[in-house]
C-alpha atoms as a PDB file:
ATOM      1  CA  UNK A   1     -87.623-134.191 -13.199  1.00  0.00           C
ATOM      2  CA  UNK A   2     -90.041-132.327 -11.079  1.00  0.00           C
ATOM      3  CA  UNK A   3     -92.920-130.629 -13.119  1.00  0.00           C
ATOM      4  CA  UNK A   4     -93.136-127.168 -12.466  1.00  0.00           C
ATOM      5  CA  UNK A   5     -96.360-125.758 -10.920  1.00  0.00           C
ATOM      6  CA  UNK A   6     -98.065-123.488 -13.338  1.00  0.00           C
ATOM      7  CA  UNK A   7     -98.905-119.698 -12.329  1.00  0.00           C
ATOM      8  CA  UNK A   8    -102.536-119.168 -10.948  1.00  0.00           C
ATOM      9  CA  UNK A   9    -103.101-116.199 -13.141  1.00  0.00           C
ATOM     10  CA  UNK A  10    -101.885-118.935 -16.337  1.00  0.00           C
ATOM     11  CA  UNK A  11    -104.792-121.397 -14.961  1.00  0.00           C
ATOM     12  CA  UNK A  12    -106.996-121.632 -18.004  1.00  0.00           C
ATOM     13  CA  UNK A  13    -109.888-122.639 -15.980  1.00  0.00           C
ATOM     14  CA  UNK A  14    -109.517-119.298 -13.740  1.00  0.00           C
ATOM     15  CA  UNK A  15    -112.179-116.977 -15.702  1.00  0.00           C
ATOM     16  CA  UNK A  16    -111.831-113.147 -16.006  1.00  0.00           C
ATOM     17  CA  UNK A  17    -114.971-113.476 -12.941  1.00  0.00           C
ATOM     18  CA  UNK A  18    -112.963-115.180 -10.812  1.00  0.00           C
ATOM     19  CA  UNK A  19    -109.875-112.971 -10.831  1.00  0.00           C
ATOM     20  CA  UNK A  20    -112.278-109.971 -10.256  1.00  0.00           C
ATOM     21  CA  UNK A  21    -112.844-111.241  -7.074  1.00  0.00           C
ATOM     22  CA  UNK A  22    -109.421-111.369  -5.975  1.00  0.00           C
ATOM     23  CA  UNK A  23    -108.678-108.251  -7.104  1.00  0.00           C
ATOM     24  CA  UNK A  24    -111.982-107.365  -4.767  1.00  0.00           C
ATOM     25  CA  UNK A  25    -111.059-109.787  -2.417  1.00  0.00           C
ATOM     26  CA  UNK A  26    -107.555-107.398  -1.938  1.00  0.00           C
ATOM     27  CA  UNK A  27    -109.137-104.280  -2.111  1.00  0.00           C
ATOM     28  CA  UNK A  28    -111.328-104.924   0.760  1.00  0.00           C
ATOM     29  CA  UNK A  29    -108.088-106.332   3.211  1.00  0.00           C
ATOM     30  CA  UNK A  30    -106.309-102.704   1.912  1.00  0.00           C
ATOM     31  CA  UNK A  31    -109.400-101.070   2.873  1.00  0.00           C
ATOM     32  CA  UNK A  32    -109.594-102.490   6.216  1.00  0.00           C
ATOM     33  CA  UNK A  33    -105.569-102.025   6.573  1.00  0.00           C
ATOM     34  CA  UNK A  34    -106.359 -98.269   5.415  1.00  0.00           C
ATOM     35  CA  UNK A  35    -109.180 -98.184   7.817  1.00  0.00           C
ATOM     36  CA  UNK A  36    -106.740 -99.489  11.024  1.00  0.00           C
ATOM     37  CA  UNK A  37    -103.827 -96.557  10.070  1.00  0.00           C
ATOM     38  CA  UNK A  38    -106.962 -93.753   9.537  1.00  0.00           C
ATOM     39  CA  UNK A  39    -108.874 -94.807  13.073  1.00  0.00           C
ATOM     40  CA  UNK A  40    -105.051 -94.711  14.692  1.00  0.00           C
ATOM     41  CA  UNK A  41    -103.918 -91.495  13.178  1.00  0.00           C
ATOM     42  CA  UNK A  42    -107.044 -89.963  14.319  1.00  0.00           C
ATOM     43  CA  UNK A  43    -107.617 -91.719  18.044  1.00  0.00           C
ATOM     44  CA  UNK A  44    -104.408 -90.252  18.153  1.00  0.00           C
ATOM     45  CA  UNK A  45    -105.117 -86.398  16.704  1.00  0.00           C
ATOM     46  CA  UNK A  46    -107.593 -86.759  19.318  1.00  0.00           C
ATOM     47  CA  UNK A  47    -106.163 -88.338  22.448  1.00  0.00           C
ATOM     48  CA  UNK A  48    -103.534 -85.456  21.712  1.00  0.00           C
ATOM     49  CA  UNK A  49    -106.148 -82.551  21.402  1.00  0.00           C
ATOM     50  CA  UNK A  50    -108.312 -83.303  24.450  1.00  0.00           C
ATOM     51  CA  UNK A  51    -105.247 -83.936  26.322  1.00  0.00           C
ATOM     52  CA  UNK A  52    -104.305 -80.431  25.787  1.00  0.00           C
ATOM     53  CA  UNK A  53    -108.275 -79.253  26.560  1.00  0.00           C
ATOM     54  CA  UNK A  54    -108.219 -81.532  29.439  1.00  0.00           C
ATOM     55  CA  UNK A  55    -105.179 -79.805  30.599  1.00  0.00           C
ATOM     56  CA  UNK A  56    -106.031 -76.572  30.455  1.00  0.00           C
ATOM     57  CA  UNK A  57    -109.557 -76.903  31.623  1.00  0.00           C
ATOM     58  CA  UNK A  58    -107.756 -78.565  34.901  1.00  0.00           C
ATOM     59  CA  UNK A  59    -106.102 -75.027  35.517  1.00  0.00           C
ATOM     60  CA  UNK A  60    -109.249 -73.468  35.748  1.00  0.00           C
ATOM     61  CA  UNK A  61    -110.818 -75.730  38.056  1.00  0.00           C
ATOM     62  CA  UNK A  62    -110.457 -76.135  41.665  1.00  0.00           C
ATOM     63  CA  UNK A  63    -111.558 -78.118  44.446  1.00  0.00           C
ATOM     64  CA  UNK A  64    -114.052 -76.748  47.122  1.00  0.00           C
ATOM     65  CA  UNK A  65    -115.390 -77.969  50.392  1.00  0.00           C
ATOM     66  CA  UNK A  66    -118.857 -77.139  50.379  1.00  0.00           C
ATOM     67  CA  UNK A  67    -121.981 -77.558  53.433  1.00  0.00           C
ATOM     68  CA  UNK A  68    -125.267 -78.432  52.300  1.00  0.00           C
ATOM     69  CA  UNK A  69    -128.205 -76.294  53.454  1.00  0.00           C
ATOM     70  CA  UNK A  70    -130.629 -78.598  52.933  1.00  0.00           C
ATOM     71  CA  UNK A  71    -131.581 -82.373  51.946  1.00  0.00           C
ATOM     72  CA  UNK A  72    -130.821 -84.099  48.885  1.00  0.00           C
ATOM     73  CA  UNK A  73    -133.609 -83.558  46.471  1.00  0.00           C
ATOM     74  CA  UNK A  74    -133.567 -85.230  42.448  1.00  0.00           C
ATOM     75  CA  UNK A  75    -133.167 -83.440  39.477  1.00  0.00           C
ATOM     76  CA  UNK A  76    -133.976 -85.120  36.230  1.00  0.00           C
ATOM     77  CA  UNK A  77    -131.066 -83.407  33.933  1.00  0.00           C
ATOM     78  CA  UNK A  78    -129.371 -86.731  33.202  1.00  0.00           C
ATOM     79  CA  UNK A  79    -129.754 -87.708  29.748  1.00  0.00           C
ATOM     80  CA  UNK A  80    -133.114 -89.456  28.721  1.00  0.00           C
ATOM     81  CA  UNK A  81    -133.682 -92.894  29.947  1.00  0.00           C
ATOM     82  CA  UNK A  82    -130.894 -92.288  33.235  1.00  0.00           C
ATOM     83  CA  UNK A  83    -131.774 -91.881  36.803  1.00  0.00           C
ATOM     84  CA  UNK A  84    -132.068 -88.971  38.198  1.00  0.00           C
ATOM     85  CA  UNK A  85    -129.741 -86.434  39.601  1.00  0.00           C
ATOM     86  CA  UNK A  86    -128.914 -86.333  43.244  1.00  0.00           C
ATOM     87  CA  UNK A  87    -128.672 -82.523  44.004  1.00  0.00           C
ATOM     88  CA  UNK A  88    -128.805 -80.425  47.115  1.00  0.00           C
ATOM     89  CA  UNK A  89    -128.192 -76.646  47.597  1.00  0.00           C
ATOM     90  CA  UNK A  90    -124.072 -76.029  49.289  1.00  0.00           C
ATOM     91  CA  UNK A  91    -122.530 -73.100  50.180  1.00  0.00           C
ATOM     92  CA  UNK A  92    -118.907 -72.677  49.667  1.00  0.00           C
ATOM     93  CA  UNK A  93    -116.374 -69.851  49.979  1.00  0.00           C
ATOM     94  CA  UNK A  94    -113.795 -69.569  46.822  1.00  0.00           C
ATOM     95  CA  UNK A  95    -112.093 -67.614  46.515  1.00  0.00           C
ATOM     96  CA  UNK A  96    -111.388 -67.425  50.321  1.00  0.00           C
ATOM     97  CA  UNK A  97    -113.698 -65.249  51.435  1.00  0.00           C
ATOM     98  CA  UNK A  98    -116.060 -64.971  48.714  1.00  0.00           C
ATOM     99  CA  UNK A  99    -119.528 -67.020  49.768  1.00  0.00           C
ATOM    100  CA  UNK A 100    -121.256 -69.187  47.325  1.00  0.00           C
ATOM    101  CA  UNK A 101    -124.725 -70.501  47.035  1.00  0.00           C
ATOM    102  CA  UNK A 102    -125.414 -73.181  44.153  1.00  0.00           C
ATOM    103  CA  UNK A 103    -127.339 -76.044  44.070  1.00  0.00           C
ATOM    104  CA  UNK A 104    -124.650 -79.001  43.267  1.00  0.00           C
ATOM    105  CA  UNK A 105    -125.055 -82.566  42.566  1.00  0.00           C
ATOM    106  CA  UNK A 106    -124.153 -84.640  46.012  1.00  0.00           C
ATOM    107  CA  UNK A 107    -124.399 -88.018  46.606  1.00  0.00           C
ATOM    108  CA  UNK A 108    -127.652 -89.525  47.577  1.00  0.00           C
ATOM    109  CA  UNK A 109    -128.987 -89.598  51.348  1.00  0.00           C
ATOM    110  CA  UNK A 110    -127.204 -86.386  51.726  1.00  0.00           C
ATOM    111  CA  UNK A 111    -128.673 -84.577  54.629  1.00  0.00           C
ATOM    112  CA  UNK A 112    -128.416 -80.440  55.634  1.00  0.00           C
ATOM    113  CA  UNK A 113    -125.385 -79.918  56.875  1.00  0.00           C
ATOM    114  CA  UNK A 114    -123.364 -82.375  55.934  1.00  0.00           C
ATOM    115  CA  UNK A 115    -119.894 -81.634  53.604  1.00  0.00           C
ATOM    116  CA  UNK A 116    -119.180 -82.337  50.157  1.00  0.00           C
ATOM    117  CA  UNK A 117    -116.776 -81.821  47.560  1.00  0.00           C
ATOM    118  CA  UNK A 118    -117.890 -79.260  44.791  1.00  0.00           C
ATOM    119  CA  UNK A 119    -115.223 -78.411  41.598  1.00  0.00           C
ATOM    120  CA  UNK A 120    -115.822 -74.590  41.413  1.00  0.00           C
ATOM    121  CA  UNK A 121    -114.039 -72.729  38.238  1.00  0.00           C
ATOM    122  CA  UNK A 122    -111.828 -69.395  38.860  1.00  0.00           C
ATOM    123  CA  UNK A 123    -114.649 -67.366  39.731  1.00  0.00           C
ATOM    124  CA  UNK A 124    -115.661 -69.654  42.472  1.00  0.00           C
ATOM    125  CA  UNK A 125    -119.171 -70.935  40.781  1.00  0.00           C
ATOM    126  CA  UNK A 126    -119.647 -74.556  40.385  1.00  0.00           C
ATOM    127  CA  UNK A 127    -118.520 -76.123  37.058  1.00  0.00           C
ATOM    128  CA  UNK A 128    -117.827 -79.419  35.724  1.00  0.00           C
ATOM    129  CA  UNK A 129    -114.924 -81.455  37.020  1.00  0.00           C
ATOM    130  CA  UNK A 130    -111.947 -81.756  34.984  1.00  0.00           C
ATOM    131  CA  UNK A 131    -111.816 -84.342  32.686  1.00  0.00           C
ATOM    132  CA  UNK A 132    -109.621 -87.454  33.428  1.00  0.00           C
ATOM    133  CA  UNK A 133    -107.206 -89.674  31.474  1.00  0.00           C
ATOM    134  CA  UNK A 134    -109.843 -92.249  31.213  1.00  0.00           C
ATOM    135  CA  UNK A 135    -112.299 -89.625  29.821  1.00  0.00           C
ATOM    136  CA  UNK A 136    -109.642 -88.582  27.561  1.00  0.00           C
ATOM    137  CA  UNK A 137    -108.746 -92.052  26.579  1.00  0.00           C
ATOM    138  CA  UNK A 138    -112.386 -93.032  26.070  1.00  0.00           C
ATOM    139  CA  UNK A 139    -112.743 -90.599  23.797  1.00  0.00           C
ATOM    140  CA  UNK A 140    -109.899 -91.268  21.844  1.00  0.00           C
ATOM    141  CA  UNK A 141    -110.602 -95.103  21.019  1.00  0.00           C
ATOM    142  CA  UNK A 142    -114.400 -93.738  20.488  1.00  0.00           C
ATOM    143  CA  UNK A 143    -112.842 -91.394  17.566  1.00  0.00           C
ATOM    144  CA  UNK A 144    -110.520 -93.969  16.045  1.00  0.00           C
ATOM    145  CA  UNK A 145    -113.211 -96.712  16.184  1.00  0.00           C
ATOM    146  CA  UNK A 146    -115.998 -94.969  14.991  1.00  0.00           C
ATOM    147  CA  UNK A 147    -113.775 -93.935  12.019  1.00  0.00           C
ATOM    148  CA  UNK A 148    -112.068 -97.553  11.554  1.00  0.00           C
ATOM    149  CA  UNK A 149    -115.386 -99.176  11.546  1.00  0.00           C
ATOM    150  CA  UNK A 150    -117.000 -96.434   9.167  1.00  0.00           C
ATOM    151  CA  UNK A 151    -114.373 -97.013   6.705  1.00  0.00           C
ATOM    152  CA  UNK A 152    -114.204-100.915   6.837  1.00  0.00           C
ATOM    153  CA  UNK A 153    -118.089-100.847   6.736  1.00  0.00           C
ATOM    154  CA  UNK A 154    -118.000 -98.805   3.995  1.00  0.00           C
ATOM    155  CA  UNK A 155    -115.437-100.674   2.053  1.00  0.00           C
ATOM    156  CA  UNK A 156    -117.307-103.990   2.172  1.00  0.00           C
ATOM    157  CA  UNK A 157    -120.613-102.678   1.192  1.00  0.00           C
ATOM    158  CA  UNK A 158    -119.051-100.930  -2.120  1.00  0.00           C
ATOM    159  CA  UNK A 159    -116.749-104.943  -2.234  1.00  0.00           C
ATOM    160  CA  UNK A 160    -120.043-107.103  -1.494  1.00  0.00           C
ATOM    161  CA  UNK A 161    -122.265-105.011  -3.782  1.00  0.00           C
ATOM    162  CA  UNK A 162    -119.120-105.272  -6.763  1.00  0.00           C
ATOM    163  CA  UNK A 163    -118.981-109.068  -5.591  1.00  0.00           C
ATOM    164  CA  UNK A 164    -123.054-109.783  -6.648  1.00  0.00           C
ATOM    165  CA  UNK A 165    -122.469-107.405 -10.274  1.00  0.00           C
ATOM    166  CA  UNK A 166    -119.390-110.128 -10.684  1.00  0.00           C
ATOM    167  CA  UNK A 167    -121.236-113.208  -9.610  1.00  0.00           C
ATOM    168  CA  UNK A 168    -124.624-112.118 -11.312  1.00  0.00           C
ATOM    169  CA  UNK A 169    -122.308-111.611 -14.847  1.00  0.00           C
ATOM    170  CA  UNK A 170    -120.546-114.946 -14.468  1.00  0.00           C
ATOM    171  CA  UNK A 171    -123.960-116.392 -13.529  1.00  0.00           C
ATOM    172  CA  UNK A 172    -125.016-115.238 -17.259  1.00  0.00           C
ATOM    173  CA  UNK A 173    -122.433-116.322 -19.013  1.00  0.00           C
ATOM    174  CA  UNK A 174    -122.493-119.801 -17.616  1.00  0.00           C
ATOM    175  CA  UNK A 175    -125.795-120.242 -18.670  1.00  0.00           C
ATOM    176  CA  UNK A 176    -124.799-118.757 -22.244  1.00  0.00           C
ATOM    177  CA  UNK A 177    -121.992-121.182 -22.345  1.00  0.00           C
ATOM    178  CA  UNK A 178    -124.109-124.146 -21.003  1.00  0.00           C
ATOM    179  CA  UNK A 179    -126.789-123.830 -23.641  1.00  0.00           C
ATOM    180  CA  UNK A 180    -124.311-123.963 -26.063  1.00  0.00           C
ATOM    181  CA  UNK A 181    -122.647-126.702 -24.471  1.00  0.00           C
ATOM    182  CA  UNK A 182    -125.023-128.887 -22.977  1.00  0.00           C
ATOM    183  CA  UNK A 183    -126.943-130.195 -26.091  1.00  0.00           C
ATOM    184  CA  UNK A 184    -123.497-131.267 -27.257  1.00  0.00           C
ATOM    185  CA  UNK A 185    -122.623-132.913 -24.566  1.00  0.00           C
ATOM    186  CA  UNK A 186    -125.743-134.714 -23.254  1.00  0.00           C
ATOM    187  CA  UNK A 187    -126.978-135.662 -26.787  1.00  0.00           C
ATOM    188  CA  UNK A 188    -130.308-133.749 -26.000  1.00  0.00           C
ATOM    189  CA  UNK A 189    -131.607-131.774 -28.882  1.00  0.00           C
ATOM    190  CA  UNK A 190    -131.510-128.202 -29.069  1.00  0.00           C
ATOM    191  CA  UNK A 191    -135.180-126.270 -29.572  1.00  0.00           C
ATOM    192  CA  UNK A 192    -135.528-126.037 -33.530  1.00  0.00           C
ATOM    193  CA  UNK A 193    -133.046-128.784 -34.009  1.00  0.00           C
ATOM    194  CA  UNK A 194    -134.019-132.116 -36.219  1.00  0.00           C
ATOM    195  CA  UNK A 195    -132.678-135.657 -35.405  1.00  0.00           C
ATOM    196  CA  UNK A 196    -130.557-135.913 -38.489  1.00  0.00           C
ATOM    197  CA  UNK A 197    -129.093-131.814 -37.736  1.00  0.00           C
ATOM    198  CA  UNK A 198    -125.315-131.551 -36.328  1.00  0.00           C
END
């Protein structure tokens, strides 16, 4: 007759410490499963949103062939610690007929005269060019990262510092236990205690 295996929550060596820590140890993997559906739902909310902006910035932008009036010069309006901006001044006409004169970024070694492409917006000025799936994308996964991780990093700093108020209890009692054990058990007196004392 096979003996059956007793439940681990009937162990009587499992202490009230140790299944603390499961119940911890749980938490924290429903945190981080929490922290997976949040991050999707909202890389999501926002791969949907600034595919709509993306969109509808695209219908107010429009591609221009532009002639540069003079050499590429550098403009340092990148952000800090990037290389500088190739820029030259281009004139365009956009609408047809309407003349433009901007200063636009170009590609570097750009001489006077030469053409480039410019995005221009429905007035004909230069503007930022549309942004693209990838930028989209990228800024989705950014979003539900940035939230997944906050929330997963978050749970296991509330989990580890629960973990060290469990382990520095169970640490006590051990030593309460072993004191009272110990002297008992090694045959070693206790302070206070005489030689012919039980």
């Amino acid at each position: 007759m096979h003996q059956r295996t007793r439940r681990t929550a009937d162990n009587p060596l499992r202490r009230d410490a140790d299944r603390t820590r499961s119940r911890l140890h749980t938490c924290f993997a429903l945190a981080c499963l929490l922290a997976v559906i949040c991050g999707t739902l909202v890389g999501r909310a926002v791969w949907h949103d600034a595919g709509r902006a993306a969109e509808e910035t695209a219908r107010h932008r429009h591609s221009a062939t532009a002639t540069t009036t003079a050499g590429a010069g550098y403009a340092a309006t990148g952000p800090a610690g990037s290389e500088p901006l190739s820029v030259a001044p281009a004139t365009w006409r956009y609408p047809a007929g309407t003349a433009h004169e901007q200063t636009v970024p170009v590609p570097a070694g750009t001489r006077k005269g030469d053409t480039v492409h410019v995005w221009v917006d429905d007035h004909g000025d230069a503007a930022p060019a549309p942004p693209t799936t990838s930028d989209t994308a990228l800024d989705a996964v950014g979003h539900g990262a940035g939230v997944l991780g906050g929330l997963a990093l978050t749970a296991g700093v509330l989990v580890r510092a629960r973990l060290r108020s469990v382990d520095a209890r169970s640490a006590r009692a051990w030593e309460s236990e072993w004191a009272d054990v110990e002297p008992q058990w090694s045959g070693r007196l206790r302070p206070g205690q005489g030689a012919g004392d039980d």
